[in-house]
Protein backbone atom coordinates (compact mmCIF):
# COMPACT_ATOMS: atom_id res chain seq x y z
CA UNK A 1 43.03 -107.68 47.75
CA UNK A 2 41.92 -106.22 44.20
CA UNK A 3 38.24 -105.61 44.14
CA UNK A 4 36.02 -108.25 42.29
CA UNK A 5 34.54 -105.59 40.15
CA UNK A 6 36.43 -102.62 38.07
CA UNK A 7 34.52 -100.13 37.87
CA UNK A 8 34.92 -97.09 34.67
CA UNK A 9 32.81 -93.85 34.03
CA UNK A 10 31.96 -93.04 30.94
CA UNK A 11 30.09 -90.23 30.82
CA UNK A 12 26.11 -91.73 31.61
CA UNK A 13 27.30 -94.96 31.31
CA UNK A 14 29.33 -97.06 33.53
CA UNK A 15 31.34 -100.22 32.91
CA UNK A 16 31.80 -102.73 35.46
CA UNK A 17 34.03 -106.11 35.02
CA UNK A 18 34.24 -108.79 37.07
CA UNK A 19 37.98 -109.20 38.23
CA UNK A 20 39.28 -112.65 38.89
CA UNK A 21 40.02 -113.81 35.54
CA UNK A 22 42.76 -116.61 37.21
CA UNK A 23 39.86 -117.86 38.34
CA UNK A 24 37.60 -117.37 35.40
CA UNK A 25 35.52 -114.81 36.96
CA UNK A 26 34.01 -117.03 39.62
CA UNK A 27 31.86 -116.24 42.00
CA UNK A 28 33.88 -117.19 45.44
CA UNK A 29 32.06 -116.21 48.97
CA UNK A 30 30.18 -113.15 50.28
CA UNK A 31 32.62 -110.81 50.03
CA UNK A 32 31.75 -110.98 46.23
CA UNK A 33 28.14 -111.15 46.37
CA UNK A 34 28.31 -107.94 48.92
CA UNK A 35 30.22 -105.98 46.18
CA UNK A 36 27.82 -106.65 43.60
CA UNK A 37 24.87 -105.58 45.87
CA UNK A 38 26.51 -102.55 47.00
CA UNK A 39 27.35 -101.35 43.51
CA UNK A 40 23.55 -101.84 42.10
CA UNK A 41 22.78 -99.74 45.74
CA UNK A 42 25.22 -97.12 44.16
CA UNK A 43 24.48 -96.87 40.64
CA UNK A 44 20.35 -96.38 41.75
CA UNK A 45 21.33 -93.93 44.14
CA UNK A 46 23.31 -92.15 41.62
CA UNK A 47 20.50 -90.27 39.24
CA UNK A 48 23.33 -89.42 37.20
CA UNK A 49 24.15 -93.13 35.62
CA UNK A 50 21.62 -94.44 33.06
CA UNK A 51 23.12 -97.24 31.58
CA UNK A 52 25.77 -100.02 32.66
CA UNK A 53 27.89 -102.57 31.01
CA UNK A 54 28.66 -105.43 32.80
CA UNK A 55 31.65 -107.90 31.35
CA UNK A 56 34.45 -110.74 32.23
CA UNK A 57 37.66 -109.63 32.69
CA UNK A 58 39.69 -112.04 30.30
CA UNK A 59 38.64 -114.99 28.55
CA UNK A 60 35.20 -116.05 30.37
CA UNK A 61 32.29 -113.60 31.65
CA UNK A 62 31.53 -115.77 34.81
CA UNK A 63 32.29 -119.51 35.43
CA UNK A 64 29.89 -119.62 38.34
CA UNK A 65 30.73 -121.00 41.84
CA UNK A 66 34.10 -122.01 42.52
CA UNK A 67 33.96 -125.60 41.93
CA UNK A 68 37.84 -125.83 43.87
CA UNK A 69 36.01 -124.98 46.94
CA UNK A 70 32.94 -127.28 46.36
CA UNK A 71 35.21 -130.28 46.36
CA UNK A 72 36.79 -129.19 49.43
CA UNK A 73 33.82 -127.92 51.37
CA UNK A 74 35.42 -124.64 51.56
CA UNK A 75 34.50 -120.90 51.76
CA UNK A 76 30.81 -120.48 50.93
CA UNK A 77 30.59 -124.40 50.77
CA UNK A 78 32.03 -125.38 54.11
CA UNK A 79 29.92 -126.19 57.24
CA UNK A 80 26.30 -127.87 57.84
CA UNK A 81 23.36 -127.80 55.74
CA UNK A 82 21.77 -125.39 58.17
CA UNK A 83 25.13 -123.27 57.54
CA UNK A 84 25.17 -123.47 53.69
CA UNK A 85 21.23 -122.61 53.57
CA UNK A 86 22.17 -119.45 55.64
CA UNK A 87 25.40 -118.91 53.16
CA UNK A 88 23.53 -118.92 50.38
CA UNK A 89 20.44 -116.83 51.66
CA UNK A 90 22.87 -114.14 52.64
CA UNK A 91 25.84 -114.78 49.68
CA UNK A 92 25.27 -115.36 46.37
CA UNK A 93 21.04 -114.59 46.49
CA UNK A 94 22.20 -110.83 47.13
CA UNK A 95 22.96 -111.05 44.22
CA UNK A 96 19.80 -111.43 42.06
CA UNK A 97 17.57 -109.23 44.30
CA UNK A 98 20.00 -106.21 43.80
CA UNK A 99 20.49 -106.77 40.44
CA UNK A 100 16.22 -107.44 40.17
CA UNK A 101 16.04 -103.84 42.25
CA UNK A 102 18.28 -101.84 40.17
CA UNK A 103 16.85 -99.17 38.61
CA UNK A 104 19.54 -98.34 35.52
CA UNK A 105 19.27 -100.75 32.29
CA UNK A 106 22.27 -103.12 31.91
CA UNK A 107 24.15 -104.81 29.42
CA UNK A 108 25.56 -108.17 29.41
CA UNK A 109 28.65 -107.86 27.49
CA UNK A 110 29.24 -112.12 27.36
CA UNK A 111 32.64 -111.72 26.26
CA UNK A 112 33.03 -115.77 27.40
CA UNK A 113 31.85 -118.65 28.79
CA UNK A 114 28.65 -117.97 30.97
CA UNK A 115 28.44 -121.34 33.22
CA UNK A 116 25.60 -121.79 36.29
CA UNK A 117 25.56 -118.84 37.98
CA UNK A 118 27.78 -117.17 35.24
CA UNK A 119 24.31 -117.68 33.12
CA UNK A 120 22.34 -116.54 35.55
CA UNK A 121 24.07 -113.55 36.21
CA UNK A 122 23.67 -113.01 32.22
CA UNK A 123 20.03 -113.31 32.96
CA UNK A 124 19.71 -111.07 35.59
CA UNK A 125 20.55 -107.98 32.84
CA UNK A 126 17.88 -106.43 30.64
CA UNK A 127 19.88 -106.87 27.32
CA UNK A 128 22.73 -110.05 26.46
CA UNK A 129 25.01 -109.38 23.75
CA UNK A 130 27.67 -112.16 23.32
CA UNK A 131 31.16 -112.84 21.30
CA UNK A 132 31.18 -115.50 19.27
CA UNK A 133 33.46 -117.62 21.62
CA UNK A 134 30.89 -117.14 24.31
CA UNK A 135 29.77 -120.40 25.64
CA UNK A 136 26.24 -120.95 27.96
CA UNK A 137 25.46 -123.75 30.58
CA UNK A 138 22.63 -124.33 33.62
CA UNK A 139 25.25 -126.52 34.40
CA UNK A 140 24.26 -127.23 38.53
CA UNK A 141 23.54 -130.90 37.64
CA UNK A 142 26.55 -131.67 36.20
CA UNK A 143 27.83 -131.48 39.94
CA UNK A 144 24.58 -133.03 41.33
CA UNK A 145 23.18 -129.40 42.56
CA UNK A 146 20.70 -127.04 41.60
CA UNK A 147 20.05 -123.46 40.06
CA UNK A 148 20.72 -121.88 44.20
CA UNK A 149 21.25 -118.50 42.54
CA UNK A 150 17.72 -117.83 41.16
CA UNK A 151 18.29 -119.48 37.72
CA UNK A 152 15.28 -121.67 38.06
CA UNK A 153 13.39 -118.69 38.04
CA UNK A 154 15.58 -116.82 36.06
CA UNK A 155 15.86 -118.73 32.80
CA UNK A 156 12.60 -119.80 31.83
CA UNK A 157 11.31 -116.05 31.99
CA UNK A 158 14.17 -115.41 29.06
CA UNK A 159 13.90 -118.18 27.02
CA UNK A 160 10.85 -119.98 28.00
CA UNK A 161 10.24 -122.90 30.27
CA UNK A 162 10.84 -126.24 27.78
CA UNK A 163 14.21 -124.75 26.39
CA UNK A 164 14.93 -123.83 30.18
CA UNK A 165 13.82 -127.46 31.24
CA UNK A 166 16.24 -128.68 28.35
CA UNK A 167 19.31 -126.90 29.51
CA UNK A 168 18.75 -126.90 33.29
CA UNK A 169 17.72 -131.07 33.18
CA UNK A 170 21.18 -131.82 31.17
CA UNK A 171 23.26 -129.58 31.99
CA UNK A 172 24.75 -129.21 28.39
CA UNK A 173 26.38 -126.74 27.12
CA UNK A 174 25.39 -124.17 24.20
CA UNK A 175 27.53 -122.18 22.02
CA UNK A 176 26.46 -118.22 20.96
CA UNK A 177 24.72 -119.16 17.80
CA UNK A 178 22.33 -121.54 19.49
CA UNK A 179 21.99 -119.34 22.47
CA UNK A 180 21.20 -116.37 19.85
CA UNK A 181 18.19 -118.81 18.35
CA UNK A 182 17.04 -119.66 22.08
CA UNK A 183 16.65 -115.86 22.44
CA UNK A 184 19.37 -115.81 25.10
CA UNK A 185 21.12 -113.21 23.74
CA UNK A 186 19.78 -110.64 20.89
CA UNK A 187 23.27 -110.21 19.08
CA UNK A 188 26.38 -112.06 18.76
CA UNK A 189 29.59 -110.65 17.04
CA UNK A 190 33.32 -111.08 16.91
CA UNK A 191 35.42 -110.59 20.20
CA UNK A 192 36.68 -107.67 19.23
CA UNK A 193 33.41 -105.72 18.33
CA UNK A 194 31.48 -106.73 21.72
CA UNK A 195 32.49 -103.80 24.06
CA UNK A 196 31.93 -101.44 21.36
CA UNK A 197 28.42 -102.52 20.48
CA UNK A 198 28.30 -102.94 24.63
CA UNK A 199 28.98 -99.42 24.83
CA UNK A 200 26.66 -98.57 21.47
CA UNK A 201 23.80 -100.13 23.09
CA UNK A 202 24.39 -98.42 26.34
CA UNK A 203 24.90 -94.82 24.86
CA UNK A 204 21.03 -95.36 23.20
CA UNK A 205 19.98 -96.03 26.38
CA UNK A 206 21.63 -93.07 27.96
CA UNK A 207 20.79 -90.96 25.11
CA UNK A 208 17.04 -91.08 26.70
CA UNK A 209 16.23 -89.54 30.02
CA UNK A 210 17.21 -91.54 33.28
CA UNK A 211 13.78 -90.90 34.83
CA UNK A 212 12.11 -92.64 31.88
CA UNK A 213 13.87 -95.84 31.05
CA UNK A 214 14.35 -96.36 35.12
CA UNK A 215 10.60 -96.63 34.89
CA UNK A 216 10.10 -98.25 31.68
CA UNK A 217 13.04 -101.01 33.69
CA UNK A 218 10.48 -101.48 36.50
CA UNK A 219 7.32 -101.89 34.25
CA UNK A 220 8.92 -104.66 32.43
CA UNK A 221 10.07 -106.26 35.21
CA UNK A 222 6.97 -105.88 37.67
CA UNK A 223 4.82 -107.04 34.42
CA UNK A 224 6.70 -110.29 34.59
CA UNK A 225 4.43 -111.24 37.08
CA UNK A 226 1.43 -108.81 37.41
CA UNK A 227 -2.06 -109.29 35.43
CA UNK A 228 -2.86 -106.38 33.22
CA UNK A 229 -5.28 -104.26 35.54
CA UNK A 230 -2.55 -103.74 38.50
CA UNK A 231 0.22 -102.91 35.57
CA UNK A 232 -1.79 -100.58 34.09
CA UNK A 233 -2.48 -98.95 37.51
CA UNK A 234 1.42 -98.96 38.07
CA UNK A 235 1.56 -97.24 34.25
CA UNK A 236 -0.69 -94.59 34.81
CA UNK A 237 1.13 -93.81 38.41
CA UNK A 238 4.39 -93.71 36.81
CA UNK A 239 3.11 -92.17 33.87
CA UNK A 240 1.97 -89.16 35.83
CA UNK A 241 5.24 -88.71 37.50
CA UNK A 242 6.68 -88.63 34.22
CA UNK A 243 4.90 -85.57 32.94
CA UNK A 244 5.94 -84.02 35.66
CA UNK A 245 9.62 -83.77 34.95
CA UNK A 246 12.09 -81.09 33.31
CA UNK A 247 13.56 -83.93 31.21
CA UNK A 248 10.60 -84.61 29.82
CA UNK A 249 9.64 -81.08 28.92
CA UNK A 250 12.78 -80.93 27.32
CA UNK A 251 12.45 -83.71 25.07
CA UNK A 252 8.95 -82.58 24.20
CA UNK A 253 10.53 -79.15 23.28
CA UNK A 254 13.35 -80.41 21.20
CA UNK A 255 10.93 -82.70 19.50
CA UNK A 256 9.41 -79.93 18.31
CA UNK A 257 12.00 -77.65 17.29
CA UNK A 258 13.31 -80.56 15.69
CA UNK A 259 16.89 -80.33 17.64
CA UNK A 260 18.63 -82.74 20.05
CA UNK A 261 17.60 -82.67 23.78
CA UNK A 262 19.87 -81.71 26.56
CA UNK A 263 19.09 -83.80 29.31
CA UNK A 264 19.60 -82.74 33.25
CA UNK A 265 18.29 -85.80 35.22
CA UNK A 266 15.62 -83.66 36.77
């Protein structure tokens, strides 16, 4: 079978698409989630990588869980309550620790719709961009479910709780401009300018040292829930370690000499 994700180098910055666009992109048992999780484990391993893309293949970024197999109690939805707890603890929730532990800054390229746990994959990036055919739903009660993914936690911490409570309670649908003034995304363009502002995005990332916006990654997301004394603590630990690199050295140098930086990841 094809693999769920496509994977592309370019240069710092790798592109991954999700690869089932018969099927919308949906998310459909662990084989999935495992691929996900093993590809953040790869791209923090690799020191090389400082910036990834992640898109739809086709029309849609991610239409969730596969709603085929809900009705028929099959794949990751088959068995007994005790079963599905355990298929979700060790499916789809790989999938928002991984992408909660990676290290490398990622872009949400929403090329499409972005429905349940297509959303809450969104949310799991750093940055959203979206095409203007993009289309946003916490759409769990719509099927009388919840946000099992992480979305309840997910959401409200990008676009605060009542506009969270408002789209997870009705399950409605949003299109890109109102998801641009929810702050759910920072851009929206046409369809075909999204990978290339994707990739723009990325390469100003990557233009910066890999040690340094790693870092600055986990200090934004470790200050989601930290008061300032223990952040600042983290800052100053992180901060030495900084210092204490070539890249940064380097970027201090060509500051000064006023001429472009040549980075080594070291």
């Amino acid at each position: 079978m094809d693999p769920f994700l496509i994977v592309e180098r370019h240069g710092a910055i790798v592109v991954a698409k999700l690869n089932r666009p018969e099927q919308r992109n949906a998310i459909s048992g662990t084989a999935h989630s495992e691929e996900i999780r093993d590809f953040c484990g790869e791209m923090t391993r690799d020191t090389s990588v400082r910036a990834v893309v992640l898109t739809g293949e086709g029309k849609a970024f991610c239409a969730g869980g596969n709603v085929k197999d809900m009705g028929s109690r099959a794949g990751m939805f088959a068995g007994t309550p005790y079963s599905l707890r355990n298929a979700y603890r060790t499916g789809i929730q790989l999938i928002p620790t991984a992408l909660y532990e990676l290290e490398v800054p990622v872009v949400a390229a929403v090329n499409g719709p972005a429905i349940g746990a297509g959303l809450d994959l969104a949310c799991m990036c750093d940055i959203r961009i979206a095409s203007d055919k993009a289309l946003f739903a916490e759409s769990f009660v719509k099927l009388g479910i919840v946000p099992g993914d992480g979305g309840a936690w997910l959401l409200p911490r990008v676009i605060g709780m009542a506009r969270a409570s408002q789209m997870t309670l009705t399950g409605e649908t949003i299109d890109a401009a109102k998801a641009l003034e929810f702050g759910l995304v920072s851009e929206v363009m046409a369809p075909e300018k999204l990978m290339e502002r994707a990739m723009e995005l990325a390469g100003a990332i990557a233009a910066n040292p890999g040690h340094a916006t790693r870092m600055a990654k986990r200090l934004l997301r470790e200050g989601q829930d930290m008061k300032l004394a223990p952040l600042l603590e983290l800052s100053a630990a992180y901060q030495s370690l900084a210092h204490h690199t070539e890249d940064h050295k380097e970027a201090v140098h060509a500051f000064l000499e006023k001429r472009a930086p040549e980075f080594r990841d070291r």
